[in-house]
C-alpha atoms as a PDB file:
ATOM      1  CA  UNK A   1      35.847  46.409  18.938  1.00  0.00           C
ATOM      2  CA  UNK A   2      35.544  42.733  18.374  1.00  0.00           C
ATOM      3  CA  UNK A   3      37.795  41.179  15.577  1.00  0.00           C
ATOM      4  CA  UNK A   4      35.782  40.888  12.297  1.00  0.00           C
ATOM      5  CA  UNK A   5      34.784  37.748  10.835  1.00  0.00           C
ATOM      6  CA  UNK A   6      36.648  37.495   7.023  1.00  0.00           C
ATOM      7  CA  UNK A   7      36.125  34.902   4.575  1.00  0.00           C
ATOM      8  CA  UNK A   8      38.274  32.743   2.736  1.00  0.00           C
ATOM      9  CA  UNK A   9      40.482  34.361  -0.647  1.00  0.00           C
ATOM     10  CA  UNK A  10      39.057  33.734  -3.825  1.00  0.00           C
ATOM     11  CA  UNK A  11      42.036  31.728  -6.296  1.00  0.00           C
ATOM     12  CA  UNK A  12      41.959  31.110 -10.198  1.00  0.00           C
ATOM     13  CA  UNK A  13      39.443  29.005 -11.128  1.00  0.00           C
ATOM     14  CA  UNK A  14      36.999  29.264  -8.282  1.00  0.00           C
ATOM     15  CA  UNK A  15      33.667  30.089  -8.997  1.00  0.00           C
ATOM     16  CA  UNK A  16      31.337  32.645  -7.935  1.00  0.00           C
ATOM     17  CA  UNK A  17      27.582  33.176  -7.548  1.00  0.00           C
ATOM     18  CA  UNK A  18      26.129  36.033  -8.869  1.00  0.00           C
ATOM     19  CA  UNK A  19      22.758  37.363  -7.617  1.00  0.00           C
ATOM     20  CA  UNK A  20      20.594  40.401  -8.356  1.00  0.00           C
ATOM     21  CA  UNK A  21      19.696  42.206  -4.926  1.00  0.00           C
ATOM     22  CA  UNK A  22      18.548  45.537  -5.930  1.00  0.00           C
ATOM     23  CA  UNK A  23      17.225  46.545  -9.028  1.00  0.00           C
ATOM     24  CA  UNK A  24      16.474  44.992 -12.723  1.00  0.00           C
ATOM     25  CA  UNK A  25      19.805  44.069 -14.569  1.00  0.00           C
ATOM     26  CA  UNK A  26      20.291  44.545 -18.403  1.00  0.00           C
ATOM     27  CA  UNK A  27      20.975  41.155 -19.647  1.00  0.00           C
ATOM     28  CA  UNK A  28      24.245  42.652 -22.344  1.00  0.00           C
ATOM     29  CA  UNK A  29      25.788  44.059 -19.433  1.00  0.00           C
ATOM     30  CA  UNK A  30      25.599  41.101 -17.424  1.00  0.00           C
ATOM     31  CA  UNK A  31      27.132  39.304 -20.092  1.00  0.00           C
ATOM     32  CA  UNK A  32      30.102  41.663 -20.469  1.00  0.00           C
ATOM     33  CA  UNK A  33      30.921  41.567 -16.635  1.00  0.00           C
ATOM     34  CA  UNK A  34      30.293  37.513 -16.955  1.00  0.00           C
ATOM     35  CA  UNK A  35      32.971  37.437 -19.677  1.00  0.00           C
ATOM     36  CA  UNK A  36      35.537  39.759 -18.198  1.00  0.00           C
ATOM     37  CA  UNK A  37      34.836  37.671 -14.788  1.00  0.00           C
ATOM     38  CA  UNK A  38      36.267  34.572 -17.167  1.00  0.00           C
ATOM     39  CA  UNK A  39      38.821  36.586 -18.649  1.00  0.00           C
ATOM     40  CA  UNK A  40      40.321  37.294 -14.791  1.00  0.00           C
ATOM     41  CA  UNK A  41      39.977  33.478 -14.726  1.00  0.00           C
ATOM     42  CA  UNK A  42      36.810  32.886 -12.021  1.00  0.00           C
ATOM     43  CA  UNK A  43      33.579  31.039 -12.921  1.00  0.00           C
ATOM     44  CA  UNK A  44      30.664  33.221 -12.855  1.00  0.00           C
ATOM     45  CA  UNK A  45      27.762  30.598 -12.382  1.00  0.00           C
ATOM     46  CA  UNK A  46      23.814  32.479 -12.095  1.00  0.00           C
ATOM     47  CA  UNK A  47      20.115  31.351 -12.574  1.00  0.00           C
ATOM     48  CA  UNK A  48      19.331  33.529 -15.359  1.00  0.00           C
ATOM     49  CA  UNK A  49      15.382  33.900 -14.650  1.00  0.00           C
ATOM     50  CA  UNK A  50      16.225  34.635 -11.504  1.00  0.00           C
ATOM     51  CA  UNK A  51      19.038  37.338 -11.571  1.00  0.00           C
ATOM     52  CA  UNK A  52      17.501  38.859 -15.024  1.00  0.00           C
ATOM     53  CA  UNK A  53      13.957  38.882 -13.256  1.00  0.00           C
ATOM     54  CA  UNK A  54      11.811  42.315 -12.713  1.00  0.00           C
ATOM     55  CA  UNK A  55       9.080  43.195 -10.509  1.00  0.00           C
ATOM     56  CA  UNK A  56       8.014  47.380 -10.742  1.00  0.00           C
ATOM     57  CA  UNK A  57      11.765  48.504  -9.706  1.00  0.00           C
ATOM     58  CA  UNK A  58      13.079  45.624  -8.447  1.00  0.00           C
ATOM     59  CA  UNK A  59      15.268  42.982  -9.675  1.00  0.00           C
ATOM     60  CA  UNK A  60      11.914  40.422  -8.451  1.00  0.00           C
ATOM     61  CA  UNK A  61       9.901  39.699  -5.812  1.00  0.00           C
ATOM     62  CA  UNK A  62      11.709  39.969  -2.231  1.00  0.00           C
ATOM     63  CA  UNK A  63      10.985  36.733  -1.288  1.00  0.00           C
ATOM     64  CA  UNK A  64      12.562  35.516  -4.573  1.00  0.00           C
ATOM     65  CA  UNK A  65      15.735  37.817  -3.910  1.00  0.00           C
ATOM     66  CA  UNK A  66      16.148  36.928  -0.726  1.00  0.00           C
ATOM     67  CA  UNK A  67      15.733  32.972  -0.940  1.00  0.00           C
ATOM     68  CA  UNK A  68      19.035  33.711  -3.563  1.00  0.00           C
ATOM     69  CA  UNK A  69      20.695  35.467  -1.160  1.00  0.00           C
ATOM     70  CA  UNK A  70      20.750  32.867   1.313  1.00  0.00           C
ATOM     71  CA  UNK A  71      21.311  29.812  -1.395  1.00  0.00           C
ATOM     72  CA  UNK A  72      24.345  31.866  -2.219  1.00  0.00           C
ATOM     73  CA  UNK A  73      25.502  32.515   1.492  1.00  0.00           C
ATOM     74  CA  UNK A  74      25.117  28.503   1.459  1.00  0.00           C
ATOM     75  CA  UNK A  75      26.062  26.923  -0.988  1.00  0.00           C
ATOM     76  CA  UNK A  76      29.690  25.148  -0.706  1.00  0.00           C
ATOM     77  CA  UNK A  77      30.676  25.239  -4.363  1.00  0.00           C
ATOM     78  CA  UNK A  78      30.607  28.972  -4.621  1.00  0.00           C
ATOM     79  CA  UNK A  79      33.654  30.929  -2.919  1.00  0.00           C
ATOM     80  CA  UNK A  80      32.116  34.740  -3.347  1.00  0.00           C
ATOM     81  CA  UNK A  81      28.977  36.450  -3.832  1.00  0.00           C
ATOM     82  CA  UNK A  82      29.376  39.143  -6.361  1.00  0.00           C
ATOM     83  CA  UNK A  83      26.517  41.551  -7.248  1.00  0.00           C
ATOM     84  CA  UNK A  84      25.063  42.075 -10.417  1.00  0.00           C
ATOM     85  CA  UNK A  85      24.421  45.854  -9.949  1.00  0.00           C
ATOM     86  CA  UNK A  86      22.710  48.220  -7.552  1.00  0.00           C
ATOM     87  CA  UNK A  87      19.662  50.357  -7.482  1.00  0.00           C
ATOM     88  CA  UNK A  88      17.403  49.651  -4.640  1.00  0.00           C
ATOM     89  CA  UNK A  89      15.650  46.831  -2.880  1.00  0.00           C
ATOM     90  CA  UNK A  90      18.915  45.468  -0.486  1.00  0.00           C
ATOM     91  CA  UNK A  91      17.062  46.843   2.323  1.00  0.00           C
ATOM     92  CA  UNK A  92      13.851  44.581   1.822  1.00  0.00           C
ATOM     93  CA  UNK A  93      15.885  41.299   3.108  1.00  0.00           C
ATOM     94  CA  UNK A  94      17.276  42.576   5.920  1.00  0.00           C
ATOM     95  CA  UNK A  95      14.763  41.265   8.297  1.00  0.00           C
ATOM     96  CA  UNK A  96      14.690  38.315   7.522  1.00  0.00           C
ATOM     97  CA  UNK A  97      18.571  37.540   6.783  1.00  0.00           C
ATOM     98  CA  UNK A  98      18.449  38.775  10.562  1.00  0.00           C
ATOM     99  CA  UNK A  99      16.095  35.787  11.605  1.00  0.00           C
ATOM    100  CA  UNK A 100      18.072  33.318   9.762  1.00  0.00           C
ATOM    101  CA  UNK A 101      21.330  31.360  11.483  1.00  0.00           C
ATOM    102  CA  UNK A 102      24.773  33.063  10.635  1.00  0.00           C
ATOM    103  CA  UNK A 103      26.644  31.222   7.828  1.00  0.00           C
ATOM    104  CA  UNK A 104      30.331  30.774   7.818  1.00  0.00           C
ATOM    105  CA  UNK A 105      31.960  34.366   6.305  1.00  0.00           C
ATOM    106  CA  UNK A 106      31.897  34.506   2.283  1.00  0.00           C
ATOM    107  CA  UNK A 107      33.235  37.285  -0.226  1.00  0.00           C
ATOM    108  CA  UNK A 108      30.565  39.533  -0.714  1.00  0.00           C
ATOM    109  CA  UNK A 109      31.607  42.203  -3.581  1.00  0.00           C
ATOM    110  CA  UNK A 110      29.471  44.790  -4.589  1.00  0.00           C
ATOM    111  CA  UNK A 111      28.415  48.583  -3.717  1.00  0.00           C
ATOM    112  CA  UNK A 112      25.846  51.404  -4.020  1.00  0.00           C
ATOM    113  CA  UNK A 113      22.662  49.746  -2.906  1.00  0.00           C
ATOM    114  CA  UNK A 114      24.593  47.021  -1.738  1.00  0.00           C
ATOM    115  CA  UNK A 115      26.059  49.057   1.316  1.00  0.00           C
ATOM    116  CA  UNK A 116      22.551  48.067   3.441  1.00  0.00           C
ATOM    117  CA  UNK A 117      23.740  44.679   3.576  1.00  0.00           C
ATOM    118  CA  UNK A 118      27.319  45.373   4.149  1.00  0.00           C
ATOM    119  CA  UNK A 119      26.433  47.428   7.284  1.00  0.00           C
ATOM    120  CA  UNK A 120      23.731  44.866   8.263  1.00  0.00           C
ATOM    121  CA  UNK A 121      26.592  41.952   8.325  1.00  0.00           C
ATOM    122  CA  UNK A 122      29.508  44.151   9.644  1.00  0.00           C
ATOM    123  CA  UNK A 123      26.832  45.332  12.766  1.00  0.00           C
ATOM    124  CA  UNK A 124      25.596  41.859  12.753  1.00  0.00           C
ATOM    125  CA  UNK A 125      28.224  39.558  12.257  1.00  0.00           C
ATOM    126  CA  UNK A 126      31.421  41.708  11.980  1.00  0.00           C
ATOM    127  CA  UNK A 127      31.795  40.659   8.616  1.00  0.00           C
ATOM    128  CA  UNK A 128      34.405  42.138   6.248  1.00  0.00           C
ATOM    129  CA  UNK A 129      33.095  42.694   3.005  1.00  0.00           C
ATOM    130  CA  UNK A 130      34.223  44.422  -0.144  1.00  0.00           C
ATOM    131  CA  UNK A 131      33.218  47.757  -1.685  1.00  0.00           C
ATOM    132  CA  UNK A 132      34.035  47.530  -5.312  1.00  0.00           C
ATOM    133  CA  UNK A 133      32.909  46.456  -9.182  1.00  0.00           C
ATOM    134  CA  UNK A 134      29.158  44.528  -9.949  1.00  0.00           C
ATOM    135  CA  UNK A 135      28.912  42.192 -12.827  1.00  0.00           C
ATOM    136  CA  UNK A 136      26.695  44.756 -14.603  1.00  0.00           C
ATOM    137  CA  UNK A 137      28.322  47.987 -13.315  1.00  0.00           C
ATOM    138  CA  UNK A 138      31.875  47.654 -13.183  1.00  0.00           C
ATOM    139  CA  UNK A 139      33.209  44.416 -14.277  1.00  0.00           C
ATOM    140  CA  UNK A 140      31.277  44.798 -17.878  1.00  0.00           C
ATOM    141  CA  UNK A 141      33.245  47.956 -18.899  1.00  0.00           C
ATOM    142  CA  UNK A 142      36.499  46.101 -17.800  1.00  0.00           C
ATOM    143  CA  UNK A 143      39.828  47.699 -16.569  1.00  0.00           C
ATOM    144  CA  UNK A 144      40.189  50.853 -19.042  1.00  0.00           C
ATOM    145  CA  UNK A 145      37.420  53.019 -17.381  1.00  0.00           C
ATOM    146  CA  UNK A 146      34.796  49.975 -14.976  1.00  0.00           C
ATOM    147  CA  UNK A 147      37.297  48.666 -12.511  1.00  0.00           C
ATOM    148  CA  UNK A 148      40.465  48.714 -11.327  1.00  0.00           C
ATOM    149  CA  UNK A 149      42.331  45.533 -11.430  1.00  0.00           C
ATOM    150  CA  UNK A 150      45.449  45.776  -8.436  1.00  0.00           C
ATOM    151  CA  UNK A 151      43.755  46.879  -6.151  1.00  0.00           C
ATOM    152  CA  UNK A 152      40.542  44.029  -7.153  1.00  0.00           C
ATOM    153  CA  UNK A 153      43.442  41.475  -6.703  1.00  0.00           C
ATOM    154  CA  UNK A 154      44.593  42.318  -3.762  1.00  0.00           C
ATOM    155  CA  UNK A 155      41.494  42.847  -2.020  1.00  0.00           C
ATOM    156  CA  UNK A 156      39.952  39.366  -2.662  1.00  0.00           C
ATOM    157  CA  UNK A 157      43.143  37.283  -2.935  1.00  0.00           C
ATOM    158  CA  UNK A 158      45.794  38.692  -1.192  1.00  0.00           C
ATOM    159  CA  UNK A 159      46.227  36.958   2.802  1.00  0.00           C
ATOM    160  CA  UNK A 160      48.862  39.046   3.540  1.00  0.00           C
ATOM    161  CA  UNK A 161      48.953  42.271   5.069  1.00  0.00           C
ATOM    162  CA  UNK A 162      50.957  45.581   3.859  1.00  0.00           C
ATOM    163  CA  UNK A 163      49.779  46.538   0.977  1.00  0.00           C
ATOM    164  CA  UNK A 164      48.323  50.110  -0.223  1.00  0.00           C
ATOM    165  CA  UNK A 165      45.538  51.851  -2.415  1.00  0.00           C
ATOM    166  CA  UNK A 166      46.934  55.039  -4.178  1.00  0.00           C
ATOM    167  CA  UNK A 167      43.084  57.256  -3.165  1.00  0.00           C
ATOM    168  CA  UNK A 168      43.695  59.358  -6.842  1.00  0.00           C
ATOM    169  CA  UNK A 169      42.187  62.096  -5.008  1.00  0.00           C
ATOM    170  CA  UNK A 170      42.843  65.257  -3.405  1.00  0.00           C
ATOM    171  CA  UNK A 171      43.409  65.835   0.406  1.00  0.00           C
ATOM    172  CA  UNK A 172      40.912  68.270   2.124  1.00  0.00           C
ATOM    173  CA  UNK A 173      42.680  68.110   5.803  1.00  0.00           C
ATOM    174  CA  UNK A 174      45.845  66.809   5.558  1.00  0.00           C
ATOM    175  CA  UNK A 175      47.204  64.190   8.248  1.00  0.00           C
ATOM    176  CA  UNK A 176      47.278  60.874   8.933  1.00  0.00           C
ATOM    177  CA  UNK A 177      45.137  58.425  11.031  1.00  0.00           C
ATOM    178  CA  UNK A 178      44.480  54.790  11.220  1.00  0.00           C
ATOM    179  CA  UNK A 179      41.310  52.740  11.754  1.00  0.00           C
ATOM    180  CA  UNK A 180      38.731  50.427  10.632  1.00  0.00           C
ATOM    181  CA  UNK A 181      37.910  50.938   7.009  1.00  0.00           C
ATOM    182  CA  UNK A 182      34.011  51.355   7.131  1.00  0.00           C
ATOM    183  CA  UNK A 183      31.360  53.494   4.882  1.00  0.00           C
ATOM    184  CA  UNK A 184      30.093  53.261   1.641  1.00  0.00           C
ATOM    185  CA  UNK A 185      27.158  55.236  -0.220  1.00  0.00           C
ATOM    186  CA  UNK A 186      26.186  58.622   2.129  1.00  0.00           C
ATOM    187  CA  UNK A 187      22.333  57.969   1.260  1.00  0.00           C
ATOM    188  CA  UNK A 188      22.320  54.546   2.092  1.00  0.00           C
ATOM    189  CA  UNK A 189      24.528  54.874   5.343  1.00  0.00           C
ATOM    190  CA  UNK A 190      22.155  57.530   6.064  1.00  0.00           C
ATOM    191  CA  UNK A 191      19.000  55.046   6.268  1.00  0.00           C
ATOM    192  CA  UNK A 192      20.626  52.552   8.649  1.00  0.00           C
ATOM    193  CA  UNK A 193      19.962  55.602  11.521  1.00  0.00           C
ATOM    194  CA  UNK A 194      17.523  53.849  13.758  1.00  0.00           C
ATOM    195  CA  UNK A 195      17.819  50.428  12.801  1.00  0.00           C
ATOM    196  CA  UNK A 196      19.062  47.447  14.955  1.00  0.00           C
ATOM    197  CA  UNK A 197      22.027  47.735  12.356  1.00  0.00           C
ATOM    198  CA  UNK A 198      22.586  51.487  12.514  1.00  0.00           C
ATOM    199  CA  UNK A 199      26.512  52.002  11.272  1.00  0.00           C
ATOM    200  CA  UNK A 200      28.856  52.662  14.720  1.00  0.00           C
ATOM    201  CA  UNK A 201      31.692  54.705  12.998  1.00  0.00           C
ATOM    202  CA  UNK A 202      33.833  54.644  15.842  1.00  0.00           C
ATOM    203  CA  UNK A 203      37.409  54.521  15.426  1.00  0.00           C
ATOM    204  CA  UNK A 204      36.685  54.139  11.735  1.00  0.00           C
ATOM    205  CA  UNK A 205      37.957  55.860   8.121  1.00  0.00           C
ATOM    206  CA  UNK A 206      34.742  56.716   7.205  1.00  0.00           C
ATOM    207  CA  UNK A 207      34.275  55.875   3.191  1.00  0.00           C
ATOM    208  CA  UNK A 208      31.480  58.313   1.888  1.00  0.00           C
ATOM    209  CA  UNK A 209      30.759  58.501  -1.804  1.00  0.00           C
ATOM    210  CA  UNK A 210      27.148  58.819  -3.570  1.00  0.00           C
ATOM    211  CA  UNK A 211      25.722  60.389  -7.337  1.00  0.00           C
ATOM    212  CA  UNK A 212      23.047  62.385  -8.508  1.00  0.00           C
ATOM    213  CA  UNK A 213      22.775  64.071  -5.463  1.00  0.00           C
ATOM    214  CA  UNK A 214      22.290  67.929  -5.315  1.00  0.00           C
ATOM    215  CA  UNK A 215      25.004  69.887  -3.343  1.00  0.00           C
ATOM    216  CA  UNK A 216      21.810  70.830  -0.280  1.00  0.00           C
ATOM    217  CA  UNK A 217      21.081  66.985  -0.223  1.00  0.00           C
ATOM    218  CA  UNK A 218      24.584  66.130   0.766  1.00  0.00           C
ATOM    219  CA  UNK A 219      24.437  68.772   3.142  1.00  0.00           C
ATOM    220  CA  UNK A 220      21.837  67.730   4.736  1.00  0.00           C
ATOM    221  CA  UNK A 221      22.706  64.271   4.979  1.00  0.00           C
ATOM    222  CA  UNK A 222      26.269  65.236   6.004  1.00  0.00           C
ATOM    223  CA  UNK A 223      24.555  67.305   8.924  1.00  0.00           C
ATOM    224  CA  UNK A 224      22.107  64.010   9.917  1.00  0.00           C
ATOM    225  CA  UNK A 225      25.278  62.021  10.207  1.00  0.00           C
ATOM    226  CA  UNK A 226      26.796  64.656  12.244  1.00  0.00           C
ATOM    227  CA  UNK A 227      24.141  65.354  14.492  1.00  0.00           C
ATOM    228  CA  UNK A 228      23.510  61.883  14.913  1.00  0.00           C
ATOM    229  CA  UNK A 229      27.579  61.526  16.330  1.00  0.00           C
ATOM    230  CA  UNK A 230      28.543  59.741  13.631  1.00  0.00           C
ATOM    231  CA  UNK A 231      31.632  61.439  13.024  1.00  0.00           C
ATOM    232  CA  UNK A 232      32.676  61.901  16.468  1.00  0.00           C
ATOM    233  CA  UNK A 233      34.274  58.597  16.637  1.00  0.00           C
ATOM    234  CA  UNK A 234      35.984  58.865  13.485  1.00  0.00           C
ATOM    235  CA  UNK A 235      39.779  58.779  12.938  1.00  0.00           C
ATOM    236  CA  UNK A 236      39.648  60.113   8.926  1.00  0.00           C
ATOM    237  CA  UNK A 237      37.520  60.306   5.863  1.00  0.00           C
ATOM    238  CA  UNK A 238      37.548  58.902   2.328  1.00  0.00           C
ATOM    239  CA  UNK A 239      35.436  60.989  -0.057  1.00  0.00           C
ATOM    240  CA  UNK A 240      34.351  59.927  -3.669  1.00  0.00           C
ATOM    241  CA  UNK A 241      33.769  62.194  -6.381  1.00  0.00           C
ATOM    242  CA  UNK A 242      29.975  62.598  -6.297  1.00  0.00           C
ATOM    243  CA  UNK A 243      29.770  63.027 -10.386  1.00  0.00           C
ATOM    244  CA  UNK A 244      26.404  64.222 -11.632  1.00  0.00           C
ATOM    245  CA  UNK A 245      26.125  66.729  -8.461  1.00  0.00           C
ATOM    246  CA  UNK A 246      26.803  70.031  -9.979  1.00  0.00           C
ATOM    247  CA  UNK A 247      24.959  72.804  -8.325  1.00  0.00           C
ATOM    248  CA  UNK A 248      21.912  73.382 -10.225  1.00  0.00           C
ATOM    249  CA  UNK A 249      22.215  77.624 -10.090  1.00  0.00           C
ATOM    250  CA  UNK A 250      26.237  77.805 -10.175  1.00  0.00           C
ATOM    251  CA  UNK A 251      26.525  78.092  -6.130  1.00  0.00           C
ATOM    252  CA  UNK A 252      28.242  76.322  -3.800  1.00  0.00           C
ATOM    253  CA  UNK A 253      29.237  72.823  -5.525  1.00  0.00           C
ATOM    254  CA  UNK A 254      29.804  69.275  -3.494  1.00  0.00           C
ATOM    255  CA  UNK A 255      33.254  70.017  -2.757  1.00  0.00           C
ATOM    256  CA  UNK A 256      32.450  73.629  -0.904  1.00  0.00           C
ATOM    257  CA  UNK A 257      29.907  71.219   1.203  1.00  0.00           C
ATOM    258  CA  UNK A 258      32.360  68.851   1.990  1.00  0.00           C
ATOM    259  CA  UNK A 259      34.819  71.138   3.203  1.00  0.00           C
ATOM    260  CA  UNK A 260      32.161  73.142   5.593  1.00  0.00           C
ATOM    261  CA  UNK A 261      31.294  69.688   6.985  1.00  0.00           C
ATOM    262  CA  UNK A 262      34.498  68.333   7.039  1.00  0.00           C
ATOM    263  CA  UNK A 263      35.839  71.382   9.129  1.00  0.00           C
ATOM    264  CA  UNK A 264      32.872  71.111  12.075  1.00  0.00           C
ATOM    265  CA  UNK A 265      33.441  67.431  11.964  1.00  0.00           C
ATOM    266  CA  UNK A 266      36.943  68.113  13.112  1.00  0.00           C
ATOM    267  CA  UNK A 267      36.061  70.996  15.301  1.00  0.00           C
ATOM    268  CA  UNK A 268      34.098  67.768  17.331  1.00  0.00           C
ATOM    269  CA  UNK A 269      36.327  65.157  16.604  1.00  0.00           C
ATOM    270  CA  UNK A 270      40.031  66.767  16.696  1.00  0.00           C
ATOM    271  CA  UNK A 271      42.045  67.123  13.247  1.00  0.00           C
ATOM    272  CA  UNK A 272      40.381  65.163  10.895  1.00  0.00           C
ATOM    273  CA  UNK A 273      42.318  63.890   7.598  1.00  0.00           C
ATOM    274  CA  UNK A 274      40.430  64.078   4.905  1.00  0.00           C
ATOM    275  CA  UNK A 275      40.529  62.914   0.713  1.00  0.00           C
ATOM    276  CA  UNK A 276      38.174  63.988  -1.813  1.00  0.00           C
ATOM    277  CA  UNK A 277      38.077  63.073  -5.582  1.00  0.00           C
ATOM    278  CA  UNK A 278      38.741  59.128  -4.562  1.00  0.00           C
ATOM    279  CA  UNK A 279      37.367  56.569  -7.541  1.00  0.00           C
ATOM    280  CA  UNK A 280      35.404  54.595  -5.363  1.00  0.00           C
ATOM    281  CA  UNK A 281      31.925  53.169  -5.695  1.00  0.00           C
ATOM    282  CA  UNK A 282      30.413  55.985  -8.405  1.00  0.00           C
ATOM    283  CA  UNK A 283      33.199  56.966 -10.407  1.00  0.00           C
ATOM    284  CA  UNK A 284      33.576  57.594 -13.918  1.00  0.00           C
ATOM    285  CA  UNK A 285      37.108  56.158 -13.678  1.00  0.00           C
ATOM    286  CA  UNK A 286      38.274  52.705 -13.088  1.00  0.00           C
ATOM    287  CA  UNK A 287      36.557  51.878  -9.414  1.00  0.00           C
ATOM    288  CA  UNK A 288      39.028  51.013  -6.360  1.00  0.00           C
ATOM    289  CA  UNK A 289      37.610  47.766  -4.434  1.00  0.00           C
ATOM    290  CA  UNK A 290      38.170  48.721  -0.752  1.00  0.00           C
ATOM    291  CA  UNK A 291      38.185  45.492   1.825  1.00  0.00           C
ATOM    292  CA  UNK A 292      35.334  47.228   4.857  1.00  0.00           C
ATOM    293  CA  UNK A 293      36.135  46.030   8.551  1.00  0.00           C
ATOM    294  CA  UNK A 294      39.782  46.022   8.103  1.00  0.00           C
ATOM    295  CA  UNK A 295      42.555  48.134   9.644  1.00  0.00           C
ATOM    296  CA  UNK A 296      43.575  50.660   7.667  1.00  0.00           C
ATOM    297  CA  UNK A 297      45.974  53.804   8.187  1.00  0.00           C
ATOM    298  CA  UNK A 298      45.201  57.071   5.493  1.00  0.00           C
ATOM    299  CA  UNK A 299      47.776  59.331   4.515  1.00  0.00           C
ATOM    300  CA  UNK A 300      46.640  62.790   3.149  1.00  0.00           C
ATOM    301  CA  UNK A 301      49.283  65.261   1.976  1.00  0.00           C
ATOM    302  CA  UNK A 302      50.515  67.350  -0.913  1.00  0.00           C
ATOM    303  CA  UNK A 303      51.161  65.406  -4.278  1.00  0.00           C
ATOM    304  CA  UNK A 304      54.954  64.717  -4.618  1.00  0.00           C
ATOM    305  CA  UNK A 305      56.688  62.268  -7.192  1.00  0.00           C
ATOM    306  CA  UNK A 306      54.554  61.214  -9.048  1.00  0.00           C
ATOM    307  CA  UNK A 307      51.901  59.958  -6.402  1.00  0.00           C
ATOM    308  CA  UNK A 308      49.002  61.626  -5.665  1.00  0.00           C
ATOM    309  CA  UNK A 309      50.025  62.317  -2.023  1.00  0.00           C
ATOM    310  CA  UNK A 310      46.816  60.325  -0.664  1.00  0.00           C
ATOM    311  CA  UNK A 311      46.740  56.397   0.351  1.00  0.00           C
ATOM    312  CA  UNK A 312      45.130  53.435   2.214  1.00  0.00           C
ATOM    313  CA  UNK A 313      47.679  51.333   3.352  1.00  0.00           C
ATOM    314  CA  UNK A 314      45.784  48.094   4.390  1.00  0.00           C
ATOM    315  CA  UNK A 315      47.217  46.464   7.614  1.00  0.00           C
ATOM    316  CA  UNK A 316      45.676  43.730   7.476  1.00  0.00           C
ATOM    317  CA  UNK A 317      45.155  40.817   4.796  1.00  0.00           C
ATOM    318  CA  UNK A 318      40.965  40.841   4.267  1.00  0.00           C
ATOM    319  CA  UNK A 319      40.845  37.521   3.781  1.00  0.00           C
ATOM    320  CA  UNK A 320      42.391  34.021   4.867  1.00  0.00           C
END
């Protein structure tokens, strides 16, 4: 695989550029995530018309959304790109980011809708990006239930390799593997199928998390994955909690889904370690930020000590 592209480390005091991607942004919850983002000690700079703006369902015109995203890929006095929230409307600039010349790497922070354009510059560029807190969904409920803080830190900042993500979850399969740390939300994964920047999982720990979804719609996306080989390359698999999926009769829930597809994923692949129950991207806990395109090694086993018994160790740093 060719050796991803990662940006420099974000330090106190730097500022960042937010933008607004996807979908409208409530302006109080921008402010919250602006003022924790000054409490952490960064300086969140954003043209309010434009990040605040709304066209139908869209955080504004594409064109409008798209000439920020490049400014912000750009522009020197800037050292990340974080979000403002999700949504939909990532995958409108994807053709034409594709047309444009590559800038040098950049933090990129953000998740949900936001997982189009971290497969589009992973694909593209081999850029590692970072699956974690948005201004407005995340970041403006602060550390007690929007994000978690170590593991936010060491993502963005840390240059050194070594350290590890306690998962909070449950294993499925237990085992270990390592790989590239790749995924993000099932639905929008799913929609990168027959694109120029369709998601190659090989050798990867696949990240899979979504919400609202009901448990025959992860099924069947599950199944597309599968049948499309994306799991026969895969080394392990990082599951979220999928809150607001409850089975709408009392049947089989998420879980029993994941399980069913988790076992004929391995039948194809060879054991396949497994974690459900992570908090990562939809979670009503305090979200993990997970560094995608670096080499990770997952751990699932029985709880013991203390610990939950699952873990990332990241063996790489994701940044220089």
């Amino acid at each position: 695989m060719p050796q991803s592209v990662k940006p420099p480390a974000l330090h106190h005091g730097d500022a960042v550029r937010i933008v607004s991607l996807a979908s409208p942004v409530d302006e109080t919850q921008l402010e919250r995530g602006c003022s924790e983002l000054k409490r952490l000690g960064y300086a969140p700079k954003f043209d309010r018309e434009t990040v605040l703006a709304r066209d139908s369902f869209f955080g504004g015109p594409a064109p409008r959304r798209l000439r920020a995203l490049k400014e912000a890929l750009t522009e020197t006095d800037t050292k990340a790109i974080f979000c403002a929230r999700g949504g939909y409307g990532s995958n409108y600039l994807l053709d034409e980011v594709s047309a444009t010349e590559p800038p040098p790497a950049k933090i990129l922070l953000g998740y949900s809708d936001i997982t189009s354009l971290q497969v589009f510059l992973w694909q593209k560029l081999r850029w590692v990006t970072f699956y974690g807190p948005m201004v407005a969904s995340g970041f403006d409920e602060g550390v007690t239930s929007g994000y978690d803080r170590n593991s936010f830190r060491a993502a963005l900042s840390q240059n050194a390799a070594g350290w590890s993500i306690d998962l909070q979850g449950e294993a499925l399969v237990a085992g270990s593997a390592e790989g590239i740390l790749l995924g993000g939300c099932l639905t929008l994964l799913e929609t990168t199928l027959g694109t120029p920047w369709e998601v190659d999982t090989t050798d990867a720990i696949l990240v899979l998390e979504d919400r609202g979804m009901k448990p025959y719609q992860v099924d069947r996306a599950l199944m597309h994955l599968k049948q499309a080989g994306k799991f026969r390359g895969v080394r392990g698999i990082v599951l979220g909690e999928f809150p607001e999926c409850a089975p709408p009769d009392g049947g089989e829930s998420v879980r029993d889904v994941l399980v069913r597809i988790l076992a004929a994923a391995g039948r194809d692949a060879g054991r396949l370690p497994g974690v459900f129950g992570a908090p990562i991207g939809h979670t009503p806990r305090p979200m993990l930020t997970l560094p995608l395109g670096v080499r990770a090694r997952l751990t699932a086993s029985a709880p013991a000590g203390g610990n939950s018994g699952v873990r990332l160790d990241i063996l790489e740093p994701a940044v220089t």
